[in-house]
N, C-alpha and C. Protein backbone atom coordinates (compact mmCIF):
# COMPACT_ATOMS: atom_id res chain seq x y z
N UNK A 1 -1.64 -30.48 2.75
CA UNK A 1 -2.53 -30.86 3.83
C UNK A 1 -3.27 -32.15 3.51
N UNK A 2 -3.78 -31.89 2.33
CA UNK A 2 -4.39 -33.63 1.51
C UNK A 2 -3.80 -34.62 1.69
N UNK A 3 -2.57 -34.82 1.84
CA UNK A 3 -1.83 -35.91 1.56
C UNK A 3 -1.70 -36.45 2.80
N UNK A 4 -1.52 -35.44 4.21
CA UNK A 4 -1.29 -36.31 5.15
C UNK A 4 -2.49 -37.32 5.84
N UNK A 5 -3.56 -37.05 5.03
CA UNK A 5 -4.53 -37.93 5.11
C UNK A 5 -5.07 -38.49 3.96
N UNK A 6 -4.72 -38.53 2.99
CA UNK A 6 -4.62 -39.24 1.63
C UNK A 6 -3.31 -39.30 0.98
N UNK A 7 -3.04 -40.45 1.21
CA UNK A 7 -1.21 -40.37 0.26
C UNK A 7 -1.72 -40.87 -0.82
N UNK A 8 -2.31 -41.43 -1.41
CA UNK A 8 -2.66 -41.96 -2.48
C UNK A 8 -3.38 -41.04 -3.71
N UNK A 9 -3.29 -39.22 -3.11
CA UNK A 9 -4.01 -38.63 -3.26
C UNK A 9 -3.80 -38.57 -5.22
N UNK A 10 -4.72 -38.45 -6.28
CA UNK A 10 -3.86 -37.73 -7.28
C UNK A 10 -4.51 -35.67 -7.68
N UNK A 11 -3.49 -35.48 -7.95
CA UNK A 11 -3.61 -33.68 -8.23
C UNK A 11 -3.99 -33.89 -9.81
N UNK A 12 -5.28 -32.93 -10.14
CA UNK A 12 -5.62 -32.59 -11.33
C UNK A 12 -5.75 -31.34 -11.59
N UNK A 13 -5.09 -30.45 -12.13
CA UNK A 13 -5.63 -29.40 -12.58
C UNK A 13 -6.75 -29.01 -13.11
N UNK A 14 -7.86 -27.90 -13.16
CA UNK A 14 -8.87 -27.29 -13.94
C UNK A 14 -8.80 -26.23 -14.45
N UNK A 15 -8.47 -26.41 -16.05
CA UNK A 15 -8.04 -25.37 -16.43
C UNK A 15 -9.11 -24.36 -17.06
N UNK A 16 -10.49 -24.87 -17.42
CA UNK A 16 -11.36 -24.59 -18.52
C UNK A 16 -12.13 -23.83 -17.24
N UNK A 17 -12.17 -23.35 -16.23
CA UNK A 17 -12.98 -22.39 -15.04
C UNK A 17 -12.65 -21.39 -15.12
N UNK A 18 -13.69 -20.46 -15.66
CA UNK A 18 -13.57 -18.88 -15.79
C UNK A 18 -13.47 -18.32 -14.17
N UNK A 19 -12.77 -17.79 -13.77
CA UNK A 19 -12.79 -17.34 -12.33
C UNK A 19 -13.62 -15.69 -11.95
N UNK A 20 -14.49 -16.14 -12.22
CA UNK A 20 -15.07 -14.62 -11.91
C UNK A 20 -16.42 -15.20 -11.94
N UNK A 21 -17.33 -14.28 -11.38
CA UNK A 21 -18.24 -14.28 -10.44
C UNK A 21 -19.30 -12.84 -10.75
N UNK A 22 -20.86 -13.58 -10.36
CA UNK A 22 -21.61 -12.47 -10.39
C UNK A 22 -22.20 -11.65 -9.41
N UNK A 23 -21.43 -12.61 -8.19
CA UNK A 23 -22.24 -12.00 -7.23
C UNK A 23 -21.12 -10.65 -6.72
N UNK A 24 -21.97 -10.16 -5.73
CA UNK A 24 -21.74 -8.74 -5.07
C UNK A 24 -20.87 -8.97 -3.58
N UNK A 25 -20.64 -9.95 -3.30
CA UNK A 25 -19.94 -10.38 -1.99
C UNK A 25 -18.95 -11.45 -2.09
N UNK A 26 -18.00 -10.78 -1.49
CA UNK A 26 -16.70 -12.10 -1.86
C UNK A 26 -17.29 -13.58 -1.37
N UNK A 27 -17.84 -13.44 -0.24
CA UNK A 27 -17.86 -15.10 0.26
C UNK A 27 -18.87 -15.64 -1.23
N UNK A 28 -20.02 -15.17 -1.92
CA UNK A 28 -20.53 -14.84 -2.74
C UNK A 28 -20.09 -15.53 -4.33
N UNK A 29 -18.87 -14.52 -4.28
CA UNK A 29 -17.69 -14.79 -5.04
C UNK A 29 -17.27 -16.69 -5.28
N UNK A 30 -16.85 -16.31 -4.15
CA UNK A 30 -15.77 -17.77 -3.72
C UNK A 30 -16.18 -19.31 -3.94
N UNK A 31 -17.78 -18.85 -3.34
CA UNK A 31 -18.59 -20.06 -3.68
C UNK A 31 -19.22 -20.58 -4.93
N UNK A 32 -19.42 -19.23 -5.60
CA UNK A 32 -19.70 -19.65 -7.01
C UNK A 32 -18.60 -19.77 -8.35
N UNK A 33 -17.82 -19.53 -8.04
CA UNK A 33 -15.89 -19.93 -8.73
C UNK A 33 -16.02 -21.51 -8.18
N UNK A 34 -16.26 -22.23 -7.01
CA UNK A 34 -15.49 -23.28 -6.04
C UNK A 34 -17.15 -23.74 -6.81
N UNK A 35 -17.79 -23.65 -7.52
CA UNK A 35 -19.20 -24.64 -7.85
C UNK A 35 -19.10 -24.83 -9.29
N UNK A 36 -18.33 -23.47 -9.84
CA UNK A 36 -17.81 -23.94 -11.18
C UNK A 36 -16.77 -24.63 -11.43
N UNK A 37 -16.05 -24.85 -10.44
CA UNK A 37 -14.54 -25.84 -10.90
C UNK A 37 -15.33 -27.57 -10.55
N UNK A 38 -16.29 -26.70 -9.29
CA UNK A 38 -17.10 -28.28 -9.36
C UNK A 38 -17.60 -29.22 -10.74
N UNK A 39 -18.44 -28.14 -11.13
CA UNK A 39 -19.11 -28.74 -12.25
C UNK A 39 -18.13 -29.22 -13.43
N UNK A 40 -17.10 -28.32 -13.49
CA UNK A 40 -15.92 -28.50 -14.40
C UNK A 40 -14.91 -30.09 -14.24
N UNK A 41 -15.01 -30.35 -12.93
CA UNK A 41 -14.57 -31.62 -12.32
C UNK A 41 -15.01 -32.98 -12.86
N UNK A 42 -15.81 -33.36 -13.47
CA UNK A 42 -16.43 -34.32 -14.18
C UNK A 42 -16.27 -35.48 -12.94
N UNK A 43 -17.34 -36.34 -12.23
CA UNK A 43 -16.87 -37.29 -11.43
C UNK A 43 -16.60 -38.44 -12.12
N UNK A 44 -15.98 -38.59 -12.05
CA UNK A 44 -15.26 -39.98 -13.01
C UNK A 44 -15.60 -41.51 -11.83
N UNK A 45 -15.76 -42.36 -12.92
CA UNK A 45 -16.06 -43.56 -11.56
C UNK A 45 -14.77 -44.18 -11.10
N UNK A 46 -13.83 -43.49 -11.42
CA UNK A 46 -12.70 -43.87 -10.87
C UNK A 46 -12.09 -43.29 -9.74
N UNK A 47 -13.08 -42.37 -9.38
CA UNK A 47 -12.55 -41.55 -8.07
C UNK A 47 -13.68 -41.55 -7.18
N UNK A 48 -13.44 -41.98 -5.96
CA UNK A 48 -14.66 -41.96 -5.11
C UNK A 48 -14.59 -40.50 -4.54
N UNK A 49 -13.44 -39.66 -4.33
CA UNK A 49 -13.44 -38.61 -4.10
C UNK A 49 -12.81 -37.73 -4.79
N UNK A 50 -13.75 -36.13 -4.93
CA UNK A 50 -12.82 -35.48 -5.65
C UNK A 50 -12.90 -34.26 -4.50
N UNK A 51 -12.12 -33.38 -4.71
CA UNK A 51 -12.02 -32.19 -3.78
C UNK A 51 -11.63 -30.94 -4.89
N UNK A 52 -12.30 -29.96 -4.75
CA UNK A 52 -12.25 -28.07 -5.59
C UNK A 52 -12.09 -28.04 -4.31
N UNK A 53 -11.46 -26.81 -4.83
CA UNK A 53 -11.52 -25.50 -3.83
C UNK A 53 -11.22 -24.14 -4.63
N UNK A 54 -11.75 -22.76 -3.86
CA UNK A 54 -11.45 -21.50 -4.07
C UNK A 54 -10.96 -20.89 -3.03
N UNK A 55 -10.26 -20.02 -2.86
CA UNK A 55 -9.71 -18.99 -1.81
C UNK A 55 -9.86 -17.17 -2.73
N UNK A 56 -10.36 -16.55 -1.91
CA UNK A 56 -10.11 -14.92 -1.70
C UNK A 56 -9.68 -14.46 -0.82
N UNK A 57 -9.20 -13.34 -0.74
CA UNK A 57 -8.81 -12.44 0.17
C UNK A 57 -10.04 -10.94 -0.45
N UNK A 58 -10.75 -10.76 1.02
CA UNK A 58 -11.33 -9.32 0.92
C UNK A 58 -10.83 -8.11 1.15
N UNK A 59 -11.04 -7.28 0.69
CA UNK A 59 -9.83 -6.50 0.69
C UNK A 59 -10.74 -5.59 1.70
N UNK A 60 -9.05 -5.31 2.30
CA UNK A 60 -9.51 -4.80 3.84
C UNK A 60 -10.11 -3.16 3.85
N UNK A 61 -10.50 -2.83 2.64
CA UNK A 61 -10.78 -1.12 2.82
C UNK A 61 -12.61 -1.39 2.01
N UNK A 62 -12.68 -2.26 0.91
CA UNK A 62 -14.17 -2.23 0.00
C UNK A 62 -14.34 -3.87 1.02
N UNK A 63 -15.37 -3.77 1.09
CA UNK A 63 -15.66 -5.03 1.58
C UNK A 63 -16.31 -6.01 0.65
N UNK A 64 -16.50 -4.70 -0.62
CA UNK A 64 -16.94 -6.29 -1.29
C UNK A 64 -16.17 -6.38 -2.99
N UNK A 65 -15.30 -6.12 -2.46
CA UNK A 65 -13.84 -6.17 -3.37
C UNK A 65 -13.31 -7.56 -2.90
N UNK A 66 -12.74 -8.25 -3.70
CA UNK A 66 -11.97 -9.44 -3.84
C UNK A 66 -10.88 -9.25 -4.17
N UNK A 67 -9.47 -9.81 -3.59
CA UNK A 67 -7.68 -9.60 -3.91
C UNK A 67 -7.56 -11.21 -4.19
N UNK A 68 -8.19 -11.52 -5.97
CA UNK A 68 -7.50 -12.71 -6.16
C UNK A 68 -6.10 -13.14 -6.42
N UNK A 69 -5.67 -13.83 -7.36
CA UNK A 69 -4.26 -14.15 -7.53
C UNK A 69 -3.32 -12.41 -8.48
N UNK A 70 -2.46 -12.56 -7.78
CA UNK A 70 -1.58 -11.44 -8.67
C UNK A 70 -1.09 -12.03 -10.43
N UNK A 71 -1.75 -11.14 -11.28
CA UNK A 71 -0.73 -11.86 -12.63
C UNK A 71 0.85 -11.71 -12.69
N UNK A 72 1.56 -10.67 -11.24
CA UNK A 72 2.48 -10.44 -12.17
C UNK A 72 3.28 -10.17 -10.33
N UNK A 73 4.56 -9.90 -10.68
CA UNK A 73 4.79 -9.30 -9.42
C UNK A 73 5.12 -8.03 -8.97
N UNK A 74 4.29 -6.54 -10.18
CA UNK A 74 4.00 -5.61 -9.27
C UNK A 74 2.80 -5.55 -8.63
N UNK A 75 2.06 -6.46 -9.43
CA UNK A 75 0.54 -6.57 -8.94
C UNK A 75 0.54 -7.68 -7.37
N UNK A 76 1.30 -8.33 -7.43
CA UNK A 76 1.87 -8.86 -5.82
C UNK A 76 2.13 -8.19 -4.92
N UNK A 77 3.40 -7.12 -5.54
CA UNK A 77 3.81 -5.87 -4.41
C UNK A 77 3.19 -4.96 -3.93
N UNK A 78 1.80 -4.92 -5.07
CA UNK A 78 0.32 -3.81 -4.34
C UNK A 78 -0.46 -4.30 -3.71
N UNK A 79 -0.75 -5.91 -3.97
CA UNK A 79 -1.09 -6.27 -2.65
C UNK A 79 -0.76 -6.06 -1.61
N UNK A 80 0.33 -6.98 -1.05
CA UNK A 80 0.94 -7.06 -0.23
C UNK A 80 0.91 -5.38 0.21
N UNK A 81 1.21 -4.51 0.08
CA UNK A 81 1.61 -3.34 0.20
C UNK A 81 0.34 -2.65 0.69
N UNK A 82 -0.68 -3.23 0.23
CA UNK A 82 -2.05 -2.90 0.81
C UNK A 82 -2.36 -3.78 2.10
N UNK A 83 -2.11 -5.06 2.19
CA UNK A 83 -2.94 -6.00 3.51
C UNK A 83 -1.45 -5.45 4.24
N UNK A 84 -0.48 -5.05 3.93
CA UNK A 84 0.61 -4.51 5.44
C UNK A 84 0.53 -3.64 6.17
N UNK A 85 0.38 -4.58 7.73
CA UNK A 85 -0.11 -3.94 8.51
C UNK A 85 -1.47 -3.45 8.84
N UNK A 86 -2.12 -4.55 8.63
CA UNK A 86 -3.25 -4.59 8.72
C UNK A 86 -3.92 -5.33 8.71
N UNK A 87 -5.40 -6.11 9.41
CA UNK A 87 -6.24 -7.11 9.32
C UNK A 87 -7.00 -7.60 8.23
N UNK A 88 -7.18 -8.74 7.59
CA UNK A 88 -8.14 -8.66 6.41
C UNK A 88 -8.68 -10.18 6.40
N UNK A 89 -9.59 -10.42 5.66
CA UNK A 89 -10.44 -11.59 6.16
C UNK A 89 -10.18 -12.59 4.88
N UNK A 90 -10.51 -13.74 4.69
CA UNK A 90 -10.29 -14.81 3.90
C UNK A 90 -10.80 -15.16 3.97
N UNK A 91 -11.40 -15.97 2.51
CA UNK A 91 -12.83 -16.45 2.51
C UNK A 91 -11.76 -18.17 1.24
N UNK A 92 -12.85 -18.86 2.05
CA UNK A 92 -12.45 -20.32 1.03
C UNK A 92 -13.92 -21.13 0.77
N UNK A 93 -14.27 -21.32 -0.02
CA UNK A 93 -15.00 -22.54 -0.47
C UNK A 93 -14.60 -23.99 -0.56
N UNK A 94 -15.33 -24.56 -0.35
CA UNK A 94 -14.81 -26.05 -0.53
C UNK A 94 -15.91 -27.02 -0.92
N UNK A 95 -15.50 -27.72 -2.34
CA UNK A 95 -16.78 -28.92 -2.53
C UNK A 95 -16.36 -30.72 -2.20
N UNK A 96 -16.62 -31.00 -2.23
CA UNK A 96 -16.29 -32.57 -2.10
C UNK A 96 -17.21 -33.11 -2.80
N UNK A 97 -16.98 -34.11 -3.49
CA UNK A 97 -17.55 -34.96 -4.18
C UNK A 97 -17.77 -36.68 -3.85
N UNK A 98 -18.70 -36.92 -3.04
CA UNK A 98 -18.27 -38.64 -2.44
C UNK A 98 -19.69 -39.13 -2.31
N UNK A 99 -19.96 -40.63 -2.52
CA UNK A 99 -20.93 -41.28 -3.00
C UNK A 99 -22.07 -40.49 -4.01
N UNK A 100 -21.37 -40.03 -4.69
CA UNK A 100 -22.19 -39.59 -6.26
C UNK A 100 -22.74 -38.36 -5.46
N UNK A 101 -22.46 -37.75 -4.69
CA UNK A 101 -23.13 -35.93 -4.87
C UNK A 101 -22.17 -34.62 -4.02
N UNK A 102 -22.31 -33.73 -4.02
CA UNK A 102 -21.26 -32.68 -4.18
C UNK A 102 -21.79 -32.28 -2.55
N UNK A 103 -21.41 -31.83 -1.83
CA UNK A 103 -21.16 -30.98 -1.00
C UNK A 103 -20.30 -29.18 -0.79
N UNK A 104 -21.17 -28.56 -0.39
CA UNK A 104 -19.66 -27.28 0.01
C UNK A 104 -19.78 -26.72 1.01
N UNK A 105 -18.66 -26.70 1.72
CA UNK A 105 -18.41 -25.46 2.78
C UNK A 105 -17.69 -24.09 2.42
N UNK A 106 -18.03 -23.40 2.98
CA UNK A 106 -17.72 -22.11 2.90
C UNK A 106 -17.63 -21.32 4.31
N UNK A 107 -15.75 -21.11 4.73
CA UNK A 107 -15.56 -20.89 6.11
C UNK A 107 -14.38 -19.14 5.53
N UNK A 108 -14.59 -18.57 6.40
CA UNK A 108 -13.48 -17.30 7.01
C UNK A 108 -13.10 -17.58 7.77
N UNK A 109 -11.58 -16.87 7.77
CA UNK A 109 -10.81 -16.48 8.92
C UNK A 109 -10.55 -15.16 8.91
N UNK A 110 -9.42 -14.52 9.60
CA UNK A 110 -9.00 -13.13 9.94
C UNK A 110 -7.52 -13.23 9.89
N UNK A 111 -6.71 -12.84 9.07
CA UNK A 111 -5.56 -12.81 9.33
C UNK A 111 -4.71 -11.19 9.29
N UNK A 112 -4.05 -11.15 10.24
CA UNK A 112 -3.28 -9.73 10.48
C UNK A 112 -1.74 -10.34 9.93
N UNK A 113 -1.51 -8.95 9.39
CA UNK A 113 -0.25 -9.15 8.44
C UNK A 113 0.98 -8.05 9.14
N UNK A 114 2.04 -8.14 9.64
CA UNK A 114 3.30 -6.90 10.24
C UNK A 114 3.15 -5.65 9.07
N UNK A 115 3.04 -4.65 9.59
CA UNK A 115 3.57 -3.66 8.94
C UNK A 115 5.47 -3.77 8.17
N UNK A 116 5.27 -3.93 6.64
CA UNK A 116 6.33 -4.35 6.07
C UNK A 116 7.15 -3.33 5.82
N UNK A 117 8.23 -3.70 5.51
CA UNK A 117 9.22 -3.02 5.20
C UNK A 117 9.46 -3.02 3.78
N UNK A 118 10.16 -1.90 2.97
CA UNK A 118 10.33 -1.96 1.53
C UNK A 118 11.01 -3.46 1.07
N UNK A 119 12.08 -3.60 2.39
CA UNK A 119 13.12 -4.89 1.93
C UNK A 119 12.31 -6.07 2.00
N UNK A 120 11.32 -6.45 2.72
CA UNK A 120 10.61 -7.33 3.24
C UNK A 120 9.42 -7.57 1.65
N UNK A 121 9.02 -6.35 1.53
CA UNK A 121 8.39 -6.44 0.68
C UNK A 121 9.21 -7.11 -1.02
N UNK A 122 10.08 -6.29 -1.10
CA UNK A 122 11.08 -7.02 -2.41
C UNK A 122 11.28 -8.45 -1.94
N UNK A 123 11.53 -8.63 -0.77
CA UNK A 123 12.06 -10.34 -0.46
C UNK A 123 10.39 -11.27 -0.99
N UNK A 124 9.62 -10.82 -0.55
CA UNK A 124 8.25 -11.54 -0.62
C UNK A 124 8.06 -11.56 -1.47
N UNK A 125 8.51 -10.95 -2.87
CA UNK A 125 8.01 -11.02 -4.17
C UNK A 125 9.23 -11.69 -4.79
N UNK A 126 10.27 -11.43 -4.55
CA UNK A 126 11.27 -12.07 -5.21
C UNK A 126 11.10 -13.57 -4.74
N UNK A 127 11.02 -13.77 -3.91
CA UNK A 127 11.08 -15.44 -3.69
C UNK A 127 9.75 -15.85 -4.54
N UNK A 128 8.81 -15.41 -5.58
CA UNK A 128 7.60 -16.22 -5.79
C UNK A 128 6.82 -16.81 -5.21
N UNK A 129 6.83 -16.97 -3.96
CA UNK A 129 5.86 -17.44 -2.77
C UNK A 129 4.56 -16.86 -3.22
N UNK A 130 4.38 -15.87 -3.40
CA UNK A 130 3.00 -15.27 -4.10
C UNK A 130 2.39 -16.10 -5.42
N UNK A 131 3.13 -16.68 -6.09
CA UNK A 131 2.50 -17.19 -7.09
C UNK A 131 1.60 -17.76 -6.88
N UNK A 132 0.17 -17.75 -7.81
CA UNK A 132 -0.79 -18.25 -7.82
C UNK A 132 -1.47 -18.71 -6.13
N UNK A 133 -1.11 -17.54 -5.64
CA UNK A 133 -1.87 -17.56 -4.26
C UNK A 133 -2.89 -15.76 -4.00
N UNK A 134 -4.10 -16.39 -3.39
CA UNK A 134 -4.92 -15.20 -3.05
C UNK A 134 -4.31 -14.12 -2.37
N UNK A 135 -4.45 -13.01 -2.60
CA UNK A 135 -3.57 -11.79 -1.66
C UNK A 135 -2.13 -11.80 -2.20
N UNK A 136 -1.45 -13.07 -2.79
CA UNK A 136 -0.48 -12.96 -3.02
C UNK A 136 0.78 -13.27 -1.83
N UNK A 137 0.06 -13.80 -0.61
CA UNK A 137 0.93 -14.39 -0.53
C UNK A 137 0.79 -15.88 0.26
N UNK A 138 1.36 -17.00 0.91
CA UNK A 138 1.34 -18.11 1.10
C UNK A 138 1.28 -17.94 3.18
N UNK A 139 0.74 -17.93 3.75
CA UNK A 139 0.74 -18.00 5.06
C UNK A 139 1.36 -19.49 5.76
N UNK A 140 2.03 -20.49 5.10
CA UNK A 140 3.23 -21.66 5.39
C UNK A 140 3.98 -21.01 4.91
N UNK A 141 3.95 -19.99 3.89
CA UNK A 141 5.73 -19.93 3.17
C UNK A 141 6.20 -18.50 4.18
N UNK A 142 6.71 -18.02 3.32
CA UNK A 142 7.67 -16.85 3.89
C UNK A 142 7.07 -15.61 4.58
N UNK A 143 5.47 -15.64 3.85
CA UNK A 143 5.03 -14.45 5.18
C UNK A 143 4.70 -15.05 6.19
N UNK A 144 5.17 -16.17 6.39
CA UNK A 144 4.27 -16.93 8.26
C UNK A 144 5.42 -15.82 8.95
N UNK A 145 6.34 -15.59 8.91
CA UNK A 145 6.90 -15.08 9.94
C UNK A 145 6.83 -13.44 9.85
N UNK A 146 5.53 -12.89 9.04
CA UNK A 146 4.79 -11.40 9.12
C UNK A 146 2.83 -11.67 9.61
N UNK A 147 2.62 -12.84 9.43
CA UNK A 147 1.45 -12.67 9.83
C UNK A 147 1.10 -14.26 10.61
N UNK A 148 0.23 -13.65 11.41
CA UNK A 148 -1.25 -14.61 12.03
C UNK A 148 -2.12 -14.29 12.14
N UNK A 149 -2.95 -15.81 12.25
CA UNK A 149 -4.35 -16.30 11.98
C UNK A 149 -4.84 -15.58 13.41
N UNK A 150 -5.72 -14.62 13.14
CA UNK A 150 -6.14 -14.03 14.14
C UNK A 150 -7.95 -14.69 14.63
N UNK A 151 -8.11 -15.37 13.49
CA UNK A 151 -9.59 -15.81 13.99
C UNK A 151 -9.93 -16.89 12.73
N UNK A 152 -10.68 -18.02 12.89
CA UNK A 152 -11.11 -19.14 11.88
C UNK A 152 -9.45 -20.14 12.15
N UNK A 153 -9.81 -20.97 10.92
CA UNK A 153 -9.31 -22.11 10.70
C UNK A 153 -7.65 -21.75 9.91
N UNK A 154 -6.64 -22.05 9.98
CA UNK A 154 -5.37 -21.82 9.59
C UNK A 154 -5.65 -22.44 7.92
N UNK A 155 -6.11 -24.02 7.95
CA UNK A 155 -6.82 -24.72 7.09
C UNK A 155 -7.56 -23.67 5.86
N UNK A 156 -8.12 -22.60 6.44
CA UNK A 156 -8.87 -21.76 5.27
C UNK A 156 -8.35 -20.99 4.41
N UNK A 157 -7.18 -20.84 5.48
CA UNK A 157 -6.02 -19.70 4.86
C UNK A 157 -5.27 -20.26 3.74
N UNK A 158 -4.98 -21.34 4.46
CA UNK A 158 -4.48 -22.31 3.28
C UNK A 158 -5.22 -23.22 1.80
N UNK A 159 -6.14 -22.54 2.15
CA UNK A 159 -6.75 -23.06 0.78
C UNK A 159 -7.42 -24.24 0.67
N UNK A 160 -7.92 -25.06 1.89
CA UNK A 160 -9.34 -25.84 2.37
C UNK A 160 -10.18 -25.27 3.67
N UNK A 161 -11.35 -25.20 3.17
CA UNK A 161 -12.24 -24.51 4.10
C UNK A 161 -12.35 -25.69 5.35
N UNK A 162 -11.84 -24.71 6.42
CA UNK A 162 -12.10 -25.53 7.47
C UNK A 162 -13.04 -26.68 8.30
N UNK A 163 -14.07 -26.50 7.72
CA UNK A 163 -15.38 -27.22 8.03
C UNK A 163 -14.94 -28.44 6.84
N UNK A 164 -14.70 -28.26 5.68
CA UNK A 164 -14.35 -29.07 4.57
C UNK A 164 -13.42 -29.90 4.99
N UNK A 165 -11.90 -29.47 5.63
CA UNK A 165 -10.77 -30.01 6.36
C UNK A 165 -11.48 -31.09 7.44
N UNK A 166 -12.40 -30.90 7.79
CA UNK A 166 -12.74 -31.96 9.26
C UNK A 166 -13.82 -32.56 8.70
N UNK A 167 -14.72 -32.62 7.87
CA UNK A 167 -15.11 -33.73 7.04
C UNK A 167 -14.11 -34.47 6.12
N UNK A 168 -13.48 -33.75 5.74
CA UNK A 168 -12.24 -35.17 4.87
C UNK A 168 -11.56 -35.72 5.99
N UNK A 169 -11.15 -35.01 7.09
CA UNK A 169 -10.62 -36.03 8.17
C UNK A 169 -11.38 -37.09 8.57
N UNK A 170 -12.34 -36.87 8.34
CA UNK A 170 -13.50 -38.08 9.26
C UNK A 170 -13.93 -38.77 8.12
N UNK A 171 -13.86 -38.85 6.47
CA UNK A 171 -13.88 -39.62 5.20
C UNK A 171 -13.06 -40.64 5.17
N UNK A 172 -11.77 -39.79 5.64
CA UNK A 172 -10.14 -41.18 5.65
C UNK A 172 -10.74 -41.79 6.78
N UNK A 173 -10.83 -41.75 7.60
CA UNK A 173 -11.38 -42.87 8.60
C UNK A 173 -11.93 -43.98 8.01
N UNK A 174 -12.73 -43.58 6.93
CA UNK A 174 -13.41 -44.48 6.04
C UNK A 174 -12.28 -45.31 4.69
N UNK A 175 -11.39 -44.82 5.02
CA UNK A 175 -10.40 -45.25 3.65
C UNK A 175 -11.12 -44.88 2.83
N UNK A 176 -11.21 -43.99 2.56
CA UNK A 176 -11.67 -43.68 1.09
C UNK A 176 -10.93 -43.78 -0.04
């Protein structure tokens, strides 16, 4: 999504961000993970912009349970096996970093997922589409054609908070 409004973009990993959290509420959660990769980000004067982000999935039965990334792919297939067929909400943070100070948004959506099938379910894990994604799975990749964005920004689902998405649109305006 970055790129089609920054081609010049470069990708850095953060590897040194403990992902866990003290608070009691995923959005909670999300924002204070997405403030530590901030701080972890170092602004370098070589970048007028930097962009973190976090994504969760709340899990649709504890509400203040978080379904971060799966380590493995039975821990994918219990996801998945849990949000099927059923509604569950997504939470993303987002910081930006531009003329020397940080910003964040923090937006939800709602996404409903098809009631899966065993085969559906092996296909979704076998392809790795789940990797290193919240809930475990990718809403562009292979479950778009089991679920939609039933409410918020598609943008959130995907891993920039929507409000965040339409301030970087209106930054490139600026060539940044």
């Amino acid at each position: 999504m970055l790129r089609q409004i920054f081609p010049n973009l470069t990708c850095v990993g953060i590897d040194s961000v403990k992902e866990t959290s003290k608070s009691t509420v995923v959005s909670g959660q999300v924002l204070e993970i997405c403030q530590k990769k901030a701080a972890a980000a170092h602004p370098d004067k070589n970048y007028e912009l930097i962009v973190v982000s976090d994504t969760m999935i709340q899990d649709p039965d504890v509400d203040v349970r978080a379904m971060g990334k799966a380590n493995d792919a039975i821990e994918a297939a219990a996801m998945l096996h849990r949000l099927a067929g059923r509604r569950h909400r997504v939470w993303t943070a987002t910081g930006i970093y531009y003329k020397s100070k940080w910003e964040f948004h923090l937006n939800e959506a709602i996404v409903e997922i098809d009631a899966l099938t065993d085969e559906t379910l092996v296909e979704l894990v076998l392809n790795n589409s789940w990797v290193g994604k919240a809930g475990s799975y990718d809403l562009a990749g292979g479950m778009s054609r089991y679920a939609r964005l039933v409410e918020g920004d598609e943008a959130t689902v995907l891993g920039i908070a929507g409000d965040a998405m339409e301030r970087l649109v209106q930054l490139s305006d600026y060539e940044v």
